[in-house]
PDB file of N, CA and C in Angstrom:
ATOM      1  N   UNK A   1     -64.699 228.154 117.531  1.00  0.00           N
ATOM      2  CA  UNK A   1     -63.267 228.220 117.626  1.00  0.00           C
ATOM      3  C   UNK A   1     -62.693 228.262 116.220  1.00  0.00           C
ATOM      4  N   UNK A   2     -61.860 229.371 115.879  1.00  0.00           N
ATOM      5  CA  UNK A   2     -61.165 229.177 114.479  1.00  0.00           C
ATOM      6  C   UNK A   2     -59.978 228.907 114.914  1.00  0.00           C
ATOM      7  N   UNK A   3     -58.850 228.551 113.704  1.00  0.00           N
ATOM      8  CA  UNK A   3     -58.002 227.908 113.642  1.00  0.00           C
ATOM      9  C   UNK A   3     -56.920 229.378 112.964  1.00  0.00           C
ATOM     10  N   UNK A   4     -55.959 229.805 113.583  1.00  0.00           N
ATOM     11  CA  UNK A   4     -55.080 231.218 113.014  1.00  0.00           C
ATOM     12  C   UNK A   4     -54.257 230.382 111.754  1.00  0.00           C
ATOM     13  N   UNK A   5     -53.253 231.071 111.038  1.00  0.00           N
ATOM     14  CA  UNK A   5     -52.964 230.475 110.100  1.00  0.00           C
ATOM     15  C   UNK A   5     -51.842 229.960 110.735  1.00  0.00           C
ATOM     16  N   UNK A   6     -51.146 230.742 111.546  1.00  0.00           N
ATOM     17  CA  UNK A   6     -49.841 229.865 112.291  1.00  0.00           C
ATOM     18  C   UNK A   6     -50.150 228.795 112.927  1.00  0.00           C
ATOM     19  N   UNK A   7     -50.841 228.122 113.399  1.00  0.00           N
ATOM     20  CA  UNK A   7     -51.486 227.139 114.129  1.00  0.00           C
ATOM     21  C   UNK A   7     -51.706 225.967 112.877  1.00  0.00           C
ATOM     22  N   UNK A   8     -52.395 226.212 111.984  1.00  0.00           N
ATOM     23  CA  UNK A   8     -51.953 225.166 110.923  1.00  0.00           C
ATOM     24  C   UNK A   8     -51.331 224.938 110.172  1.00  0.00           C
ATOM     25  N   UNK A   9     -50.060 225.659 109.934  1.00  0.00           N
ATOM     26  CA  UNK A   9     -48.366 225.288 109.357  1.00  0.00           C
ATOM     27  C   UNK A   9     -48.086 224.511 110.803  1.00  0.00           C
ATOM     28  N   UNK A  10     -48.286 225.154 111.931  1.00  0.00           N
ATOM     29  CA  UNK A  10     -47.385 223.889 113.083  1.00  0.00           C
ATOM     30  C   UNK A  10     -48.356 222.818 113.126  1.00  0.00           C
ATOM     31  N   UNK A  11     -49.689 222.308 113.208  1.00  0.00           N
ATOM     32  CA  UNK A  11     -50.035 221.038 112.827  1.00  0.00           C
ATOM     33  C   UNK A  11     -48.966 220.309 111.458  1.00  0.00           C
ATOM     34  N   UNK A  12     -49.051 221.389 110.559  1.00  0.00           N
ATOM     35  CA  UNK A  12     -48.692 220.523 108.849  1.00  0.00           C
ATOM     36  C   UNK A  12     -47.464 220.458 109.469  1.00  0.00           C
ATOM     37  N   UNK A  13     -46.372 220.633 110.245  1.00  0.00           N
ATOM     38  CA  UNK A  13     -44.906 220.596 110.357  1.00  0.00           C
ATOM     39  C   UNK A  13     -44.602 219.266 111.170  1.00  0.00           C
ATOM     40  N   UNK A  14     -45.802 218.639 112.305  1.00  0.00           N
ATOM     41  CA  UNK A  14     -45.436 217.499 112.716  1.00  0.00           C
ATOM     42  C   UNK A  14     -44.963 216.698 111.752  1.00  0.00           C
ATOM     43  N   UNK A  15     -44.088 215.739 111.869  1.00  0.00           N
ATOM     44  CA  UNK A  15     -44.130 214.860 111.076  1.00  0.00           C
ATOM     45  C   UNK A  15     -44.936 213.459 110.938  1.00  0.00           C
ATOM     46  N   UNK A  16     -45.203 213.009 111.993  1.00  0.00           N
ATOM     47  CA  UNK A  16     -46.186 211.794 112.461  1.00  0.00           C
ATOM     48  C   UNK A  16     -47.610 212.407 111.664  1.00  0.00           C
ATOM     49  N   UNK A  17     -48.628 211.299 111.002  1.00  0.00           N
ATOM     50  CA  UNK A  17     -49.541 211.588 111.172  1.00  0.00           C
ATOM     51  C   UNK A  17     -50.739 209.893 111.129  1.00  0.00           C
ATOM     52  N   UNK A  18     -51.703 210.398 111.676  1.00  0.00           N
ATOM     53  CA  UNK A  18     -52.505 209.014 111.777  1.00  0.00           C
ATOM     54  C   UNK A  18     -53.885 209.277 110.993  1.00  0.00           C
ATOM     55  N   UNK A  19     -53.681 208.278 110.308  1.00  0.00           N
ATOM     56  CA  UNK A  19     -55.149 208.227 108.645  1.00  0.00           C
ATOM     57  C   UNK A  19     -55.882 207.404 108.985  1.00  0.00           C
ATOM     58  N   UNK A  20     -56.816 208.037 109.113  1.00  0.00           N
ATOM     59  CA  UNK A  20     -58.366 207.309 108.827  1.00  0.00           C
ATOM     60  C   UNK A  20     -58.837 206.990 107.298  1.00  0.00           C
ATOM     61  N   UNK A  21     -58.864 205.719 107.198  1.00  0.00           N
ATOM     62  CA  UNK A  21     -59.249 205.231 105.714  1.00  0.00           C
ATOM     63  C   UNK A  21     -60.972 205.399 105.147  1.00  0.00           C
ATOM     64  N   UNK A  22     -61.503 205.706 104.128  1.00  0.00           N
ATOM     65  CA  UNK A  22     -62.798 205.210 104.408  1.00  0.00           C
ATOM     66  C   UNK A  22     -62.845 203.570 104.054  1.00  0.00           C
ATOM     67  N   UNK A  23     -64.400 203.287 104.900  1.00  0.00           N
ATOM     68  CA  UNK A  23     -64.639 202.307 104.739  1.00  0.00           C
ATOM     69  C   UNK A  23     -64.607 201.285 103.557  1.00  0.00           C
ATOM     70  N   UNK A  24     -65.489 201.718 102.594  1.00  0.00           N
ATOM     71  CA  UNK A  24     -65.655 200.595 101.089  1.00  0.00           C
ATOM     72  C   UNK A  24     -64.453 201.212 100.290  1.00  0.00           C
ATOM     73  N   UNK A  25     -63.605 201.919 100.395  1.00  0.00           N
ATOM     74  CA  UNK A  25     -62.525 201.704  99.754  1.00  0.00           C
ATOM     75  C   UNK A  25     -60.793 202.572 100.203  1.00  0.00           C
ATOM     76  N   UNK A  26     -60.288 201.156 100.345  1.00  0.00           N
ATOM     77  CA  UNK A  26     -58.571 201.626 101.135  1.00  0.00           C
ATOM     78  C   UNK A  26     -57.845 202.276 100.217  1.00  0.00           C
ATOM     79  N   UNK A  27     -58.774 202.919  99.201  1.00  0.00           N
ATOM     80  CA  UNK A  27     -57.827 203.932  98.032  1.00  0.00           C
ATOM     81  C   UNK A  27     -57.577 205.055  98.602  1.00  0.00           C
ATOM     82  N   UNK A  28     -58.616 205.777  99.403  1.00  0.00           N
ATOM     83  CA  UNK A  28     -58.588 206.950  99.911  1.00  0.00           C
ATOM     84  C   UNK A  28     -58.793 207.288 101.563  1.00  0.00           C
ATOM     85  N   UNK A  29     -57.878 208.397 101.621  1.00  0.00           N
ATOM     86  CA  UNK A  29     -58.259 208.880 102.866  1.00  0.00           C
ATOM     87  C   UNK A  29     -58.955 209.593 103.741  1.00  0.00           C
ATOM     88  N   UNK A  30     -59.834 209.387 104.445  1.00  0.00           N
ATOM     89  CA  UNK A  30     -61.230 210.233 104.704  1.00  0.00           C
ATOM     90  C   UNK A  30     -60.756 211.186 105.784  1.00  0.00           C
ATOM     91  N   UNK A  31     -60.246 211.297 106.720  1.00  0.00           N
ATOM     92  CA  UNK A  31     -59.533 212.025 107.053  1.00  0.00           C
ATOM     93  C   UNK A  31     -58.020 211.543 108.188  1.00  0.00           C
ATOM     94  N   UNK A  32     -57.550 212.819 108.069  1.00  0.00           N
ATOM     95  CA  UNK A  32     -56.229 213.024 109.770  1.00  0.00           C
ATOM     96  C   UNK A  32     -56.260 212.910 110.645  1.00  0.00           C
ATOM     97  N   UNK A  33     -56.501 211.961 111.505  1.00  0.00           N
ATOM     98  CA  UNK A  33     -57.355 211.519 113.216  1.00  0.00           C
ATOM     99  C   UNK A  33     -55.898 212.774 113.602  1.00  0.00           C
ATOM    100  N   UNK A  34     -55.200 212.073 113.328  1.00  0.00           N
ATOM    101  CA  UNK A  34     -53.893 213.292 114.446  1.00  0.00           C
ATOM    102  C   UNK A  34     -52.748 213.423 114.137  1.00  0.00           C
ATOM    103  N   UNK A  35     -52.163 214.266 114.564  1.00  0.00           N
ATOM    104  CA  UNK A  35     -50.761 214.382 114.101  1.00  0.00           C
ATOM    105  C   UNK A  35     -49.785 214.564 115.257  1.00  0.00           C
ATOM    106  N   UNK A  36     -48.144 214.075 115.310  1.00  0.00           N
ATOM    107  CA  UNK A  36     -47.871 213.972 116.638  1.00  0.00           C
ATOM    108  C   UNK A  36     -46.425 214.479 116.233  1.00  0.00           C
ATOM    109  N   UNK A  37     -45.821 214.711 117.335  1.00  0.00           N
ATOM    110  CA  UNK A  37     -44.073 215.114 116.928  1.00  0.00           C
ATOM    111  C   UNK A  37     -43.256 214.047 117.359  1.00  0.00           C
ATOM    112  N   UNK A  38     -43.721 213.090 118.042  1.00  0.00           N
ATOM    113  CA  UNK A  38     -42.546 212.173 118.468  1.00  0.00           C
ATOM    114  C   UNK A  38     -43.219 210.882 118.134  1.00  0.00           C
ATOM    115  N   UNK A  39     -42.560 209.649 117.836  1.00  0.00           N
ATOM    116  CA  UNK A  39     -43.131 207.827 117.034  1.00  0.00           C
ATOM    117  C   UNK A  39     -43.560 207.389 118.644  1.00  0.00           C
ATOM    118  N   UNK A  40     -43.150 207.876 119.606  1.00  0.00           N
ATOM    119  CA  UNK A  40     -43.785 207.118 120.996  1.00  0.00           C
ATOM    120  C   UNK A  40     -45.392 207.590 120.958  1.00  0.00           C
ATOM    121  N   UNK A  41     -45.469 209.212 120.762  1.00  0.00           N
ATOM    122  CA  UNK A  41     -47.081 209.631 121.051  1.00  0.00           C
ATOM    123  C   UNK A  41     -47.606 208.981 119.721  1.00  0.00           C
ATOM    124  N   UNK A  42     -47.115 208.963 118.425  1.00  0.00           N
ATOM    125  CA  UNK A  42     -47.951 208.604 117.275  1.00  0.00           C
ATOM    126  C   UNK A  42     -48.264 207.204 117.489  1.00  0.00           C
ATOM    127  N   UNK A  43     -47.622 206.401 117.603  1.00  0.00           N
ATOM    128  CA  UNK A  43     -48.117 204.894 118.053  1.00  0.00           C
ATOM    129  C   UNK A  43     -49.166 205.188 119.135  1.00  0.00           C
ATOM    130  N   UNK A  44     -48.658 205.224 120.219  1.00  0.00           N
ATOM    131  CA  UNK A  44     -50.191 205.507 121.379  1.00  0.00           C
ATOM    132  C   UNK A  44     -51.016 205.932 121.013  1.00  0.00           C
ATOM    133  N   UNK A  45     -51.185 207.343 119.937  1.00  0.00           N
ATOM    134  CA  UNK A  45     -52.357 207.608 119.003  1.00  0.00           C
ATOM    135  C   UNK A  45     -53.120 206.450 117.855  1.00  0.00           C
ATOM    136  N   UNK A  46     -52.400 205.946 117.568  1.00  0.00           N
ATOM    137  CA  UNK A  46     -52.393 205.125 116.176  1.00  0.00           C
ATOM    138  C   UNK A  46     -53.305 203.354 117.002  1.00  0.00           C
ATOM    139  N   UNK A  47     -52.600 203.350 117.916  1.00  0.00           N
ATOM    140  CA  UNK A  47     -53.078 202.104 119.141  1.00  0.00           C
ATOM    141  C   UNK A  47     -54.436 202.453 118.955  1.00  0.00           C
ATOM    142  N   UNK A  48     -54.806 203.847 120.148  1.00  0.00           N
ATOM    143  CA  UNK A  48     -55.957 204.249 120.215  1.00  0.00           C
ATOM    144  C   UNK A  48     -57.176 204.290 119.417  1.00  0.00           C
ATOM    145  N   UNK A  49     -56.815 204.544 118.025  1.00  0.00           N
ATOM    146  CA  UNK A  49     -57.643 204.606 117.167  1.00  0.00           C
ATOM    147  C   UNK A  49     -57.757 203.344 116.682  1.00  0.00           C
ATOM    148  N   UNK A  50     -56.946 202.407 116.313  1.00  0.00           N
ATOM    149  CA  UNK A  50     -57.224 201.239 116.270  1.00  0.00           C
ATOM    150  C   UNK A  50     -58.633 200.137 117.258  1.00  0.00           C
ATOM    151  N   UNK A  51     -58.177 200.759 118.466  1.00  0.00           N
ATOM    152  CA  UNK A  51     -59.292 200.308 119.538  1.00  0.00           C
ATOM    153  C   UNK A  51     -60.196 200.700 119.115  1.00  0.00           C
ATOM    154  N   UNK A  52     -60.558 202.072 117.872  1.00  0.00           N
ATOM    155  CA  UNK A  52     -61.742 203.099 118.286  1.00  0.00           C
ATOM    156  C   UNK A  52     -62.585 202.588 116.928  1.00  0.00           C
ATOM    157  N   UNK A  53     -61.177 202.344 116.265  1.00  0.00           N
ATOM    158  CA  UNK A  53     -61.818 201.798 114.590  1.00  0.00           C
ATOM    159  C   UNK A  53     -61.650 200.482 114.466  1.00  0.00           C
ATOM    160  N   UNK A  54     -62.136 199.373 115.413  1.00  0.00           N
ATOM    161  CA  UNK A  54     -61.711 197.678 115.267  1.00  0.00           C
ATOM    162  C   UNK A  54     -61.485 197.597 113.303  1.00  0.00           C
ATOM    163  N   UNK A  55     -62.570 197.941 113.194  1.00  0.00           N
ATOM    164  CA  UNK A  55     -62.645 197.614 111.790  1.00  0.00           C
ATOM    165  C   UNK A  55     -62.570 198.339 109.883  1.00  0.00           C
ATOM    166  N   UNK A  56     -62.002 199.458 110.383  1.00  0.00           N
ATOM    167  CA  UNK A  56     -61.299 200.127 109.756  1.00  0.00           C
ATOM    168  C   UNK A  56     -59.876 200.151 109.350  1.00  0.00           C
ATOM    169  N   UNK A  57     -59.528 200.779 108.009  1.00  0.00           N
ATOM    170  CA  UNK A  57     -58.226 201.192 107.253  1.00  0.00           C
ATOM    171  C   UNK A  57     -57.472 202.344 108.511  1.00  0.00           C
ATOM    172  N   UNK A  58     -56.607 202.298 109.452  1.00  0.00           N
ATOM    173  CA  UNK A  58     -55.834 202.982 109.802  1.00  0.00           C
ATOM    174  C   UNK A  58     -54.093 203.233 109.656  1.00  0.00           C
ATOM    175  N   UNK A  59     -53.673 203.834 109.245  1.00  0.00           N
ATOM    176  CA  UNK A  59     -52.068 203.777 109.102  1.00  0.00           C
ATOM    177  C   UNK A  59     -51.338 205.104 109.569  1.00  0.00           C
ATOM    178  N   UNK A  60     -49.849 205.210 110.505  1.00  0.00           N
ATOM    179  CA  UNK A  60     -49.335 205.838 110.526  1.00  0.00           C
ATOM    180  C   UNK A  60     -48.067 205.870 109.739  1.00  0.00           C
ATOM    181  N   UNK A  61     -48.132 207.182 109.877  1.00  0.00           N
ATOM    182  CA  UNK A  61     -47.350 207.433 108.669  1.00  0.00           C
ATOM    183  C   UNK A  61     -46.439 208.671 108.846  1.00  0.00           C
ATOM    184  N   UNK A  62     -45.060 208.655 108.452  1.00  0.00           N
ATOM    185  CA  UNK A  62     -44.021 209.829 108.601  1.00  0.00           C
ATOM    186  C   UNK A  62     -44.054 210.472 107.360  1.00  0.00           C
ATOM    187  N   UNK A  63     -44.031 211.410 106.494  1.00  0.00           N
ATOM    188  CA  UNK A  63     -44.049 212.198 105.604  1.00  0.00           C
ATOM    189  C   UNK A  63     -44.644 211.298 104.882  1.00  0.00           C
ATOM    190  N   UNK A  64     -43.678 210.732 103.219  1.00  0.00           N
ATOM    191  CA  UNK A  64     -44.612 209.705 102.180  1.00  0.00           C
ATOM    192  C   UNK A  64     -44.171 208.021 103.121  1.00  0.00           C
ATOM    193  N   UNK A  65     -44.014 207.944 104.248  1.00  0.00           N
ATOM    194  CA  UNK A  65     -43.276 206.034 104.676  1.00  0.00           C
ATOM    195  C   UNK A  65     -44.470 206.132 105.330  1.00  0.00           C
ATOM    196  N   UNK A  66     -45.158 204.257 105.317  1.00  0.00           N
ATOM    197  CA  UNK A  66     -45.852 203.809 105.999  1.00  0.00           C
ATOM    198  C   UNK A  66     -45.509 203.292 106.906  1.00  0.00           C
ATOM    199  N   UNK A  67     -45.439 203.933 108.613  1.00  0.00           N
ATOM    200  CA  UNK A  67     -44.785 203.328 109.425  1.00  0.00           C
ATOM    201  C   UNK A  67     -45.510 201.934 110.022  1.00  0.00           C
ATOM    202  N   UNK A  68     -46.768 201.677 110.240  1.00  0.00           N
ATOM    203  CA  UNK A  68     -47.433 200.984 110.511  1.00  0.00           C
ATOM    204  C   UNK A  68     -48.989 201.065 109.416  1.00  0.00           C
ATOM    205  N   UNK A  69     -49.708 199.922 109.829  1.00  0.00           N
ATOM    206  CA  UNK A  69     -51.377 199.903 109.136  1.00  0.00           C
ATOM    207  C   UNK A  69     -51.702 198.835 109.394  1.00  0.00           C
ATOM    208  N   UNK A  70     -53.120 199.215 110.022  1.00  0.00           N
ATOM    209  CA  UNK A  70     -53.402 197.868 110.612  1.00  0.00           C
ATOM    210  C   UNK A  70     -54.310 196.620 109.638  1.00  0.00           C
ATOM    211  N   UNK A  71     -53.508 197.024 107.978  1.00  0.00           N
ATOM    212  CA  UNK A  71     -53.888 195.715 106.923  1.00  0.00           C
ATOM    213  C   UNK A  71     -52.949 194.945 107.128  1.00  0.00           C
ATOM    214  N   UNK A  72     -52.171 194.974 107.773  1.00  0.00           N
ATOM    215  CA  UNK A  72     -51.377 194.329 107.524  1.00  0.00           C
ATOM    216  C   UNK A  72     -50.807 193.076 108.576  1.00  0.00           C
TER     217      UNK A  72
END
């Protein structure tokens, strides 16, 4: 399956997105679990992954604001 180029400007245009931290260090981000258009689906995403990563750096996030992270 490839990805067209219009298809990833409308991923990059959500504004929600949910970060996967790596493990040995919360400097960086290992990757984009998901990206959502509305704070109701990004939380339910952000929940989810939390369940998925007990013990991991996760944070959602609206453009540069940290809306949530579960260091905190």
């Amino acid at each position: 399956m490839t990805r067209s180029a219009n298809s990833s400007r409308s991923a990059e245009a959500l504004p929600y997105r949910i970060e996967l931290w790596h493990a040995e260090s919360h400097e960086t981000i290992e990757r984009v679990l998901a990206r959502a258009v509305t704070a109701q689906l990004a939380r339910a995403i952000f929940q989810a992954a939390r369940d998925e990563h007990p013990q991991r750096r996760i944070t959602l996030r609206k453009g540069n604001r940290i809306l949530s992270d579960t260091t905190e």
